[in-house]
Protein backbone atom coordinates (compact mmCIF):
# COMPACT_ATOMS: atom_id res chain seq x y z
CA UNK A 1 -60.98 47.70 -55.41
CA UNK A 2 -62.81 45.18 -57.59
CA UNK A 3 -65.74 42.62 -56.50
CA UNK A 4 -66.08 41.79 -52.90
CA UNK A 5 -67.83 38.12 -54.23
CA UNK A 6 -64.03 37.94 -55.34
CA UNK A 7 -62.40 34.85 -53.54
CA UNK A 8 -59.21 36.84 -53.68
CA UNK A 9 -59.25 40.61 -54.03
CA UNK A 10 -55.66 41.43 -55.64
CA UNK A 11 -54.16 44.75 -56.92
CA UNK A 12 -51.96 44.42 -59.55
CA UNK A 13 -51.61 47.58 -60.03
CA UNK A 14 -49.16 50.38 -62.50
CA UNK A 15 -48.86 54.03 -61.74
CA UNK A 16 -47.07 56.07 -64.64
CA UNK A 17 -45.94 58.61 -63.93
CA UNK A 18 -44.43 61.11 -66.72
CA UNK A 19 -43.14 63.96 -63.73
CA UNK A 20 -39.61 65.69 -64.31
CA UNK A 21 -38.50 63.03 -66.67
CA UNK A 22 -34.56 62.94 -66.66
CA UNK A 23 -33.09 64.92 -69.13
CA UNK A 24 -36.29 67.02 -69.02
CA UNK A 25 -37.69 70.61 -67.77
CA UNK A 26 -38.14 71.77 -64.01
CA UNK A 27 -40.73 68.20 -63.26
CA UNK A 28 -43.76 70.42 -63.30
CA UNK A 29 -46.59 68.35 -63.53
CA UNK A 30 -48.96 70.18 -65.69
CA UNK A 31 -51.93 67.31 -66.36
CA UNK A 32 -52.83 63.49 -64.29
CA UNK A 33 -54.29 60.82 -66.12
CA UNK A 34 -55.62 58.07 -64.46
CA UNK A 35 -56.82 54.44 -65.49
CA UNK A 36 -57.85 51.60 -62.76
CA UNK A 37 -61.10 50.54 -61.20
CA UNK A 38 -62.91 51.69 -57.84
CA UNK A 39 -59.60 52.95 -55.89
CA UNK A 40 -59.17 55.90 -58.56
CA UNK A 41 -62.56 55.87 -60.06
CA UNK A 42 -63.79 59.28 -59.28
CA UNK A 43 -67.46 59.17 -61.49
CA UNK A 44 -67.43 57.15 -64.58
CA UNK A 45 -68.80 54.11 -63.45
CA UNK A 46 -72.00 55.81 -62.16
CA UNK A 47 -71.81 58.39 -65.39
CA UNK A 48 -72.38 55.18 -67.35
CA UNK A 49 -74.32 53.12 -65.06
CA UNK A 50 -78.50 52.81 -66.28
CA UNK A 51 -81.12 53.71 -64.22
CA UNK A 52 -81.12 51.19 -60.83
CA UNK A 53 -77.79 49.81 -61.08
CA UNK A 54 -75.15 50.69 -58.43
CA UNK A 55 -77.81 52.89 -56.97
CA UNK A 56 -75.70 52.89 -53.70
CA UNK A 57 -72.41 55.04 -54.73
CA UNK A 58 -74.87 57.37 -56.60
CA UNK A 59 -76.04 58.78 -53.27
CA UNK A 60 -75.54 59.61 -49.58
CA UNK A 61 -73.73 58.30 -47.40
CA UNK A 62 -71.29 57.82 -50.18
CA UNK A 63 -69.57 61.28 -50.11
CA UNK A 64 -71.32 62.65 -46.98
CA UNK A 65 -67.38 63.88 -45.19
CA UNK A 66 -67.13 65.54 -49.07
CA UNK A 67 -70.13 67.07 -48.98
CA UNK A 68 -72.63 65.41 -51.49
CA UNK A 69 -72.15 62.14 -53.62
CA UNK A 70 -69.72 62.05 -56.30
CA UNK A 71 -69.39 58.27 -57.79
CA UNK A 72 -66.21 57.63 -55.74
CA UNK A 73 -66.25 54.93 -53.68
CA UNK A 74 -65.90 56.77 -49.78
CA UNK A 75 -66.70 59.04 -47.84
CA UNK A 76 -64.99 61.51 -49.52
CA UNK A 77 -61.78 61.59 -51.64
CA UNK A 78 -59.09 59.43 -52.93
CA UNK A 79 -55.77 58.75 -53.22
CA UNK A 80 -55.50 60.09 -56.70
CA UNK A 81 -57.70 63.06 -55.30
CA UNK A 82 -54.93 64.17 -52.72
CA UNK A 83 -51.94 63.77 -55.42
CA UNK A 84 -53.69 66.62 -57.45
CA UNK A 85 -53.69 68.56 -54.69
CA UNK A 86 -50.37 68.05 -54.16
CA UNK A 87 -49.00 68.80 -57.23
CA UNK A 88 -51.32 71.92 -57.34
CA UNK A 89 -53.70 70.81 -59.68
CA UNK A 90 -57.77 70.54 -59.96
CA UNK A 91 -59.46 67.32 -59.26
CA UNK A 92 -59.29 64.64 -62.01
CA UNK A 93 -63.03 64.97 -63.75
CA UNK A 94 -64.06 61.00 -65.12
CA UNK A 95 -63.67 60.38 -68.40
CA UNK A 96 -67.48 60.00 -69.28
CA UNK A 97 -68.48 63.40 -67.67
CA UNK A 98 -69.89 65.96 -69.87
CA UNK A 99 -69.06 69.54 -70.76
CA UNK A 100 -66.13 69.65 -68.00
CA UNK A 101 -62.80 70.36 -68.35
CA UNK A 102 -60.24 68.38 -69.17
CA UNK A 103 -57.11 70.73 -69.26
CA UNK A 104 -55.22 69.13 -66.07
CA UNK A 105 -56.16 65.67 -67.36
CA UNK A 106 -58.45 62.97 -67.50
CA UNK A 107 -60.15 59.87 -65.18
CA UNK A 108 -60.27 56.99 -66.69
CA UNK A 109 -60.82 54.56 -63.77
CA UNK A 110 -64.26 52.43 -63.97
CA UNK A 111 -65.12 50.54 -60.26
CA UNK A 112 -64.85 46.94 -60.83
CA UNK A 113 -62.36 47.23 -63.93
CA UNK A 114 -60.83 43.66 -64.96
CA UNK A 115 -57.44 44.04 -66.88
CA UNK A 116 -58.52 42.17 -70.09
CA UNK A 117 -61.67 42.60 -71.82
CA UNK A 118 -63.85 40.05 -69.96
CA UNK A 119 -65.17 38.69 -73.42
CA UNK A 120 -61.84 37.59 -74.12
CA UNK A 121 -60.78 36.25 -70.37
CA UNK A 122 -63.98 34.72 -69.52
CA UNK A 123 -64.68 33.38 -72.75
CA UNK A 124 -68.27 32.72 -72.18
CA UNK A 125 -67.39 29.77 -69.22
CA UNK A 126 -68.48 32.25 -66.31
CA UNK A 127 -70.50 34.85 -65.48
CA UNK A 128 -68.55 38.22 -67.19
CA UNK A 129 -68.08 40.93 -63.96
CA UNK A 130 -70.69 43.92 -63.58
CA UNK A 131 -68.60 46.14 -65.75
CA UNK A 132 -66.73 45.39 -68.73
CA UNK A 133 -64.56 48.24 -68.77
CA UNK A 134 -61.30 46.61 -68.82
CA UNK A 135 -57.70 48.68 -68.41
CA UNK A 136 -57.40 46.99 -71.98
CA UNK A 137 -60.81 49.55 -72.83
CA UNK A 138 -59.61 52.31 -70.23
CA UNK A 139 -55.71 52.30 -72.57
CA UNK A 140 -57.94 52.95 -76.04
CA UNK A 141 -59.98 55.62 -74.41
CA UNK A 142 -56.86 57.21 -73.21
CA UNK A 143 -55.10 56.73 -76.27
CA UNK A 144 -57.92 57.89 -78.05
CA UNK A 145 -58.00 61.18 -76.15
CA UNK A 146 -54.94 62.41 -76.83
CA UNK A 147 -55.27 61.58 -80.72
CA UNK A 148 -57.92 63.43 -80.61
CA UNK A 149 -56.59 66.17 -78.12
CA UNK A 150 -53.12 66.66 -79.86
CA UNK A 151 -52.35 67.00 -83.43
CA UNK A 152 -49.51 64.61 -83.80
CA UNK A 153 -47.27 62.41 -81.60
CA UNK A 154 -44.58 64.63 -81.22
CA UNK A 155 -47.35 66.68 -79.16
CA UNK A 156 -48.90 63.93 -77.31
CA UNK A 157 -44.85 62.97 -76.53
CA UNK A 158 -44.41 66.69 -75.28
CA UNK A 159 -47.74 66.47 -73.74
CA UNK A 160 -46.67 63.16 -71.14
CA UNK A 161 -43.23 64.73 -70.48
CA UNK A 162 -45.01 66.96 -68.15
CA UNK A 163 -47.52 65.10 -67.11
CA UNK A 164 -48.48 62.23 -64.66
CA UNK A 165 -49.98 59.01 -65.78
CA UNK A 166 -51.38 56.39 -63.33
CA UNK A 167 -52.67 53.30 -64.44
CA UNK A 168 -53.51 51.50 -61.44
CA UNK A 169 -55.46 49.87 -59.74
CA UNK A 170 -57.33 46.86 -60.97
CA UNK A 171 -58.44 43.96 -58.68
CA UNK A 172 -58.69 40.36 -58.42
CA UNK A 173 -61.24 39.88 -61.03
CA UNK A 174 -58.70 38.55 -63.50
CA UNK A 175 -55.97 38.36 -61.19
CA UNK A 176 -54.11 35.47 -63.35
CA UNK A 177 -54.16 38.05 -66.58
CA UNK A 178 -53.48 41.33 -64.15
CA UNK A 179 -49.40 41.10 -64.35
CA UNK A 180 -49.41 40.65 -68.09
CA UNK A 181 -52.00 43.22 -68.82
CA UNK A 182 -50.63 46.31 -66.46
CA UNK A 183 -46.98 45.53 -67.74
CA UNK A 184 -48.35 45.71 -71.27
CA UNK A 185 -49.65 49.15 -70.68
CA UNK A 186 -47.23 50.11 -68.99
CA UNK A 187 -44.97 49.67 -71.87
CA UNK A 188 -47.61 50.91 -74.53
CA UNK A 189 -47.83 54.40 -72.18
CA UNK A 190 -43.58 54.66 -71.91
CA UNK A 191 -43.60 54.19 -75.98
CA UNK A 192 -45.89 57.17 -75.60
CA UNK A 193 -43.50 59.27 -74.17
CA UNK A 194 -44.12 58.39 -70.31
CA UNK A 195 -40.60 59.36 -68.63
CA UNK A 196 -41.29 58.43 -65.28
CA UNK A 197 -42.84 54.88 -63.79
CA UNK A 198 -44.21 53.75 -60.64
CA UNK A 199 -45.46 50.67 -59.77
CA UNK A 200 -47.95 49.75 -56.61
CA UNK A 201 -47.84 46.32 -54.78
CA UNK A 202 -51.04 45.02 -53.38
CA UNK A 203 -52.31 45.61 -50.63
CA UNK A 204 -52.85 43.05 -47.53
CA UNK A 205 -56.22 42.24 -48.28
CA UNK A 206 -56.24 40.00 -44.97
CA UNK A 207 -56.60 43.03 -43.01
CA UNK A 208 -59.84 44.17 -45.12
CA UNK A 209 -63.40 43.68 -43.24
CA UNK A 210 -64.79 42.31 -46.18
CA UNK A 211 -62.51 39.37 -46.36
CA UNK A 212 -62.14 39.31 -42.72
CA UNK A 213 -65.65 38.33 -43.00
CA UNK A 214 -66.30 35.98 -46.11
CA UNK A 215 -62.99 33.89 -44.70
CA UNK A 216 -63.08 33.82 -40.53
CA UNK A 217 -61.45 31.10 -39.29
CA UNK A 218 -62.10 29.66 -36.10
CA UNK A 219 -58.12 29.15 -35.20
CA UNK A 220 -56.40 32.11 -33.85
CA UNK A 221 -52.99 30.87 -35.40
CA UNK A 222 -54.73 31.83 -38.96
CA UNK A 223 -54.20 35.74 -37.80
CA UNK A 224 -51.36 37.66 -37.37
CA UNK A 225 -50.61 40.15 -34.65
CA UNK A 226 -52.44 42.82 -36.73
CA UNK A 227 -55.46 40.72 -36.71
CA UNK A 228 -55.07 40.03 -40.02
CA UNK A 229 -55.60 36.48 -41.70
CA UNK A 230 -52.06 35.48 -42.69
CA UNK A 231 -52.28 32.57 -45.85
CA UNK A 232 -54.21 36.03 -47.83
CA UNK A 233 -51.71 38.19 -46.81
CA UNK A 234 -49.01 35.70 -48.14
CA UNK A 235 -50.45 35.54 -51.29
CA UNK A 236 -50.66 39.35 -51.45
CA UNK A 237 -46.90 39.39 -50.61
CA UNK A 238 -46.48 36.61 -52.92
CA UNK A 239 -47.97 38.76 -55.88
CA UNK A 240 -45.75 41.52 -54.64
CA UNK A 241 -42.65 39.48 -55.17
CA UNK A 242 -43.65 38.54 -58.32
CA UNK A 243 -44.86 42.16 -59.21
CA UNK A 244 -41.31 43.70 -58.61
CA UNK A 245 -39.43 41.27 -60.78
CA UNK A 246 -41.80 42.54 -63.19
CA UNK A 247 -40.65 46.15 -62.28
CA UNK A 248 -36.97 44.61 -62.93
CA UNK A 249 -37.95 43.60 -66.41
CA UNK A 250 -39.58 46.68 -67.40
CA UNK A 251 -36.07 48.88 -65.96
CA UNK A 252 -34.28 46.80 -68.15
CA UNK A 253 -36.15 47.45 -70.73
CA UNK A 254 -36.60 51.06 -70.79
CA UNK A 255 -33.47 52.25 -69.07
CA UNK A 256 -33.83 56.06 -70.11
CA UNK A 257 -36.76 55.85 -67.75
CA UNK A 258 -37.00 56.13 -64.12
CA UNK A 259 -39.63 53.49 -63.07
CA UNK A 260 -40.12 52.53 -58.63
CA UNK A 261 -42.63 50.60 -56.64
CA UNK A 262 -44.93 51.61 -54.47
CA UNK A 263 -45.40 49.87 -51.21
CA UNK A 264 -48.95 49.48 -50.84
CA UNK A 265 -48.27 46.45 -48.55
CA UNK A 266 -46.51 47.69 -46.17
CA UNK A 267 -47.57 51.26 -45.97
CA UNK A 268 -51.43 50.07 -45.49
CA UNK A 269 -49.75 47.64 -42.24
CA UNK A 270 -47.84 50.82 -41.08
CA UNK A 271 -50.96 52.87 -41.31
CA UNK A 272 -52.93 50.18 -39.03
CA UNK A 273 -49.58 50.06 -36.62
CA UNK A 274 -49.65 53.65 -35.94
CA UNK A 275 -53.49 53.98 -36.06
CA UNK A 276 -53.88 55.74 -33.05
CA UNK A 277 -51.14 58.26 -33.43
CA UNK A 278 -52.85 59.40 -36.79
CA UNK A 279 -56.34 59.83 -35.61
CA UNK A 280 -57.93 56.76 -36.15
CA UNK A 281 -59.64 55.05 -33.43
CA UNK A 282 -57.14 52.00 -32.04
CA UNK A 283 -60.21 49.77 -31.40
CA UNK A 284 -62.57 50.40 -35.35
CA UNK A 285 -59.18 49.61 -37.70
CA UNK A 286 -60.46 46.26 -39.00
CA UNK A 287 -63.93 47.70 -39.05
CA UNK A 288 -66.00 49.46 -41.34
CA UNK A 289 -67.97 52.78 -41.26
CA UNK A 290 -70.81 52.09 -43.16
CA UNK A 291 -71.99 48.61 -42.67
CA UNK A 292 -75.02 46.49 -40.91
CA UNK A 293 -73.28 44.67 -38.24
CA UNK A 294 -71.05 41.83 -36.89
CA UNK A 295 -67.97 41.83 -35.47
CA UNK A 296 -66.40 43.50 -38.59
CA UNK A 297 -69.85 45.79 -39.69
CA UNK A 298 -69.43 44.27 -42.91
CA UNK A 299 -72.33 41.87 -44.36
CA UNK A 300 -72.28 41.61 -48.13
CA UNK A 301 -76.25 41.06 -48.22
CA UNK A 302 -76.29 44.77 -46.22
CA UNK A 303 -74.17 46.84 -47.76
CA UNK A 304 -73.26 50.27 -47.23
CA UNK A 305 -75.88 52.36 -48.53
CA UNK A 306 -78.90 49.72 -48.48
CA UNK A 307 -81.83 49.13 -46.00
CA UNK A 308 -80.26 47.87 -43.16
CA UNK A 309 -76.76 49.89 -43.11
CA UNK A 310 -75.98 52.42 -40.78
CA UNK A 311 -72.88 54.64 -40.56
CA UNK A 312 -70.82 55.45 -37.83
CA UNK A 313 -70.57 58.75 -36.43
CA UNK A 314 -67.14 59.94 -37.53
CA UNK A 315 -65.79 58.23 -40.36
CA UNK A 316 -62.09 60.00 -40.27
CA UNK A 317 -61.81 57.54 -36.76
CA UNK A 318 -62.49 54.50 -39.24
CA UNK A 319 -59.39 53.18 -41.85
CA UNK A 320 -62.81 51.49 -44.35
CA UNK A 321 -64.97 53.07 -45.10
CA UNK A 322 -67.71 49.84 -46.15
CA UNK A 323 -65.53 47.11 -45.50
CA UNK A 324 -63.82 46.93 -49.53
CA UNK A 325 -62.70 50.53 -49.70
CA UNK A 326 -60.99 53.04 -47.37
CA UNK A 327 -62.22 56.13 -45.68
CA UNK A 328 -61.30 59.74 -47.22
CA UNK A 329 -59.02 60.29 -43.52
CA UNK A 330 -57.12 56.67 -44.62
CA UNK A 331 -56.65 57.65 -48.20
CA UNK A 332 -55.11 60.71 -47.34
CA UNK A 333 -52.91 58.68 -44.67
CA UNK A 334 -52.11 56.44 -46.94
CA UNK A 335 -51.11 58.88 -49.94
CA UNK A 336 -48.67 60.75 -47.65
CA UNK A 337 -46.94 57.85 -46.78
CA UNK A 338 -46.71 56.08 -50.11
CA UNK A 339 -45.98 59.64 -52.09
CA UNK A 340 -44.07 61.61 -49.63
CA UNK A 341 -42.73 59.07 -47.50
CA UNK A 342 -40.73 56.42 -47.42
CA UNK A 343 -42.77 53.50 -49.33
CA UNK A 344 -42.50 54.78 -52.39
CA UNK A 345 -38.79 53.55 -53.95
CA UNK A 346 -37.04 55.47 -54.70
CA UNK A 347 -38.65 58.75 -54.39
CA UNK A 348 -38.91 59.99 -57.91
CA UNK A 349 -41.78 62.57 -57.69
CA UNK A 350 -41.07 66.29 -57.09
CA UNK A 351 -44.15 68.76 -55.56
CA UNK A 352 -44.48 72.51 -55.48
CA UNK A 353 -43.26 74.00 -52.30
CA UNK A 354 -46.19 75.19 -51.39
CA UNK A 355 -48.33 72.21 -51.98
CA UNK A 356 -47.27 68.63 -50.56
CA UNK A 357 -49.19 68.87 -47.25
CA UNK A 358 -52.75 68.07 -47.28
């Protein structure tokens, strides 16, 4: 997820996704590539970042459950982390690493990724974000890679028929460009070859700590059930509405392909409804792990990982992690139900039999 000095974090977000295109071999998914910001971002922000600057994700507690730090955002690992495993292949190594492989595929996800270039959105009337490496940047280094990678497009074509490609997520930081941009390249990746689509919502970012936080209200009637604040969580489902006429369009427009959304809306409320019954502790959901207090442990001028921030003792009972992202235990919740369960629609992706279960 992007900025939490965002007024409204939302994900418009594209996964494409090139496995068992129809007409095409046995769906074997031989190589991921990834573009987005801090959801998928496992290292290149931090690979790139100089000396001082996001000092916090560069070391403990960020990646204490995996074991050291690794420039994701959590505990531990991702979504995109646990759909490699899945489909039987190695973790996705960034982009900007260094004499690693790159044989299963590539990470191009930067944290705080806008979808434009913010030279050209922000035009010089605003701050630019902390990063400037837009999805429009993350699409030439990708597109870049496999020139250089394969010999000709007929390759890089044969390449993407058995591979995955996500390109997903980028937050709210240019939220009015976000639709335009991910449906653009979307399009640019299925004239690449790209035989299979799918397309996350956002999530309901009045359920996150973070904005739980920066927009309390006083009036009980501005939460839900869930204890989540409902006019944010409108506008998420708004976006979503929005986001699957775009899905619509792009059907229409590339019918050979099999393109479906991904329900990150729902799937995240289904995760907090049946908290208990997968581990998580009933009475932490709207709370993060690593934080400095209050009655969601989230204070933006504490953050996890600074003077002041302490971490709770088992993070797998926590759904955040520090009050923007999730916990390793929730991305793994949350990756089973979106990619083997029912919130993905329809179900287009195939995994080895013996892999599928983390």
């Amino acid at each position: 997820m992007a900025s939490s000095t965002a007024f409204l974090l939302l994900v418009a977000a594209l996964h494409v996704c090139c496995c068992h295109a129809q007409g095409g071999d046995d769906g074997a998914v031989s190589a991921i590539y990834s573009l987005g910001d801090s959801i998928t971002d496992t290292g290149n922000l931090v690979k790139q970042a100089p000396p001082g600057a996001f000092e916090t994700i560069k070391h403990l507690p960020y990646g204490v459950t995996f074991g050291h730090p690794t420039g994701r955002c959590s505990d531990g690992l991702l979504m995109i982390d646990f759909l490699a495993q899945d489909m039987g292949l190695p973790f996705l190594n960034p982009y900007l690493a260094k004499n690693m492989s790159f044989d299963h595929g590539a990470n191009f996800a930067v944290a705080g990724a806008t979808a434009m270039d913010p030279a050209d959105q922000f035009n010089g009337r605003f701050s630019m974000p902390f990063t400037a490496n837009s999805l429009k940047l993350q699409l030439r280094w990708f597109k870049d890679f496999m020139k250089s990678t394969f010999n000709t497009d007929e390759e890089i074509r044969k390449r993407l028929q058995s591979s995955l490609v996500l390109v997903g997520e980028i937050g709210g930081n240019d939220y009015n460009f976000a639709l335009f941009w991910n449906r653009n390249v979307s399009e640019e990746v299925l004239d690449m070859g790209a035989g299979r689509v799918i397309v996350p919502g956002n999530f309901p970012i009045g359920c996150l700590p973070s904005y739980l936080t920066a927009m309390a209200s006083p009036e009980q009637s501005a939460y839900d059930s869930a204890g989540c604040l409902k006019d944010l969580n409108l506008f998420a489902a708004k976006h979503n509405a929005q986001l699957q006429r775009a899905v619509a369009g792009l059907r229409a427009s590339y019918p050979d392909a099999a393109i479906a959304y991904a329900d990150y809306f729902n799937s995240f409320l289904s995760l907090l409804k049946g908290a208990p019954a997968l581990g998580f502790d009933e009475d932490s959901t709207h709370k993060a792990c690593c934080g400095a207090g209050g009655k969601y442990n989230y204070d933006e001028r504490r953050a996890c990982g600074v003077e002041g921030a302490a971490v709770c003792a088992d993070p797998s009972a926590y759904v955040s992690w520090d009050g923007i992202h999730m916990t390793q235990a929730a991305y793994k919740a949350m990756s089973r139900l979106i990619y083997h369960g029912r919130y993905l629609q329809p179900q287009i992706l195939s995994f080895p039999e013996k892999n599928g279960q983390t």
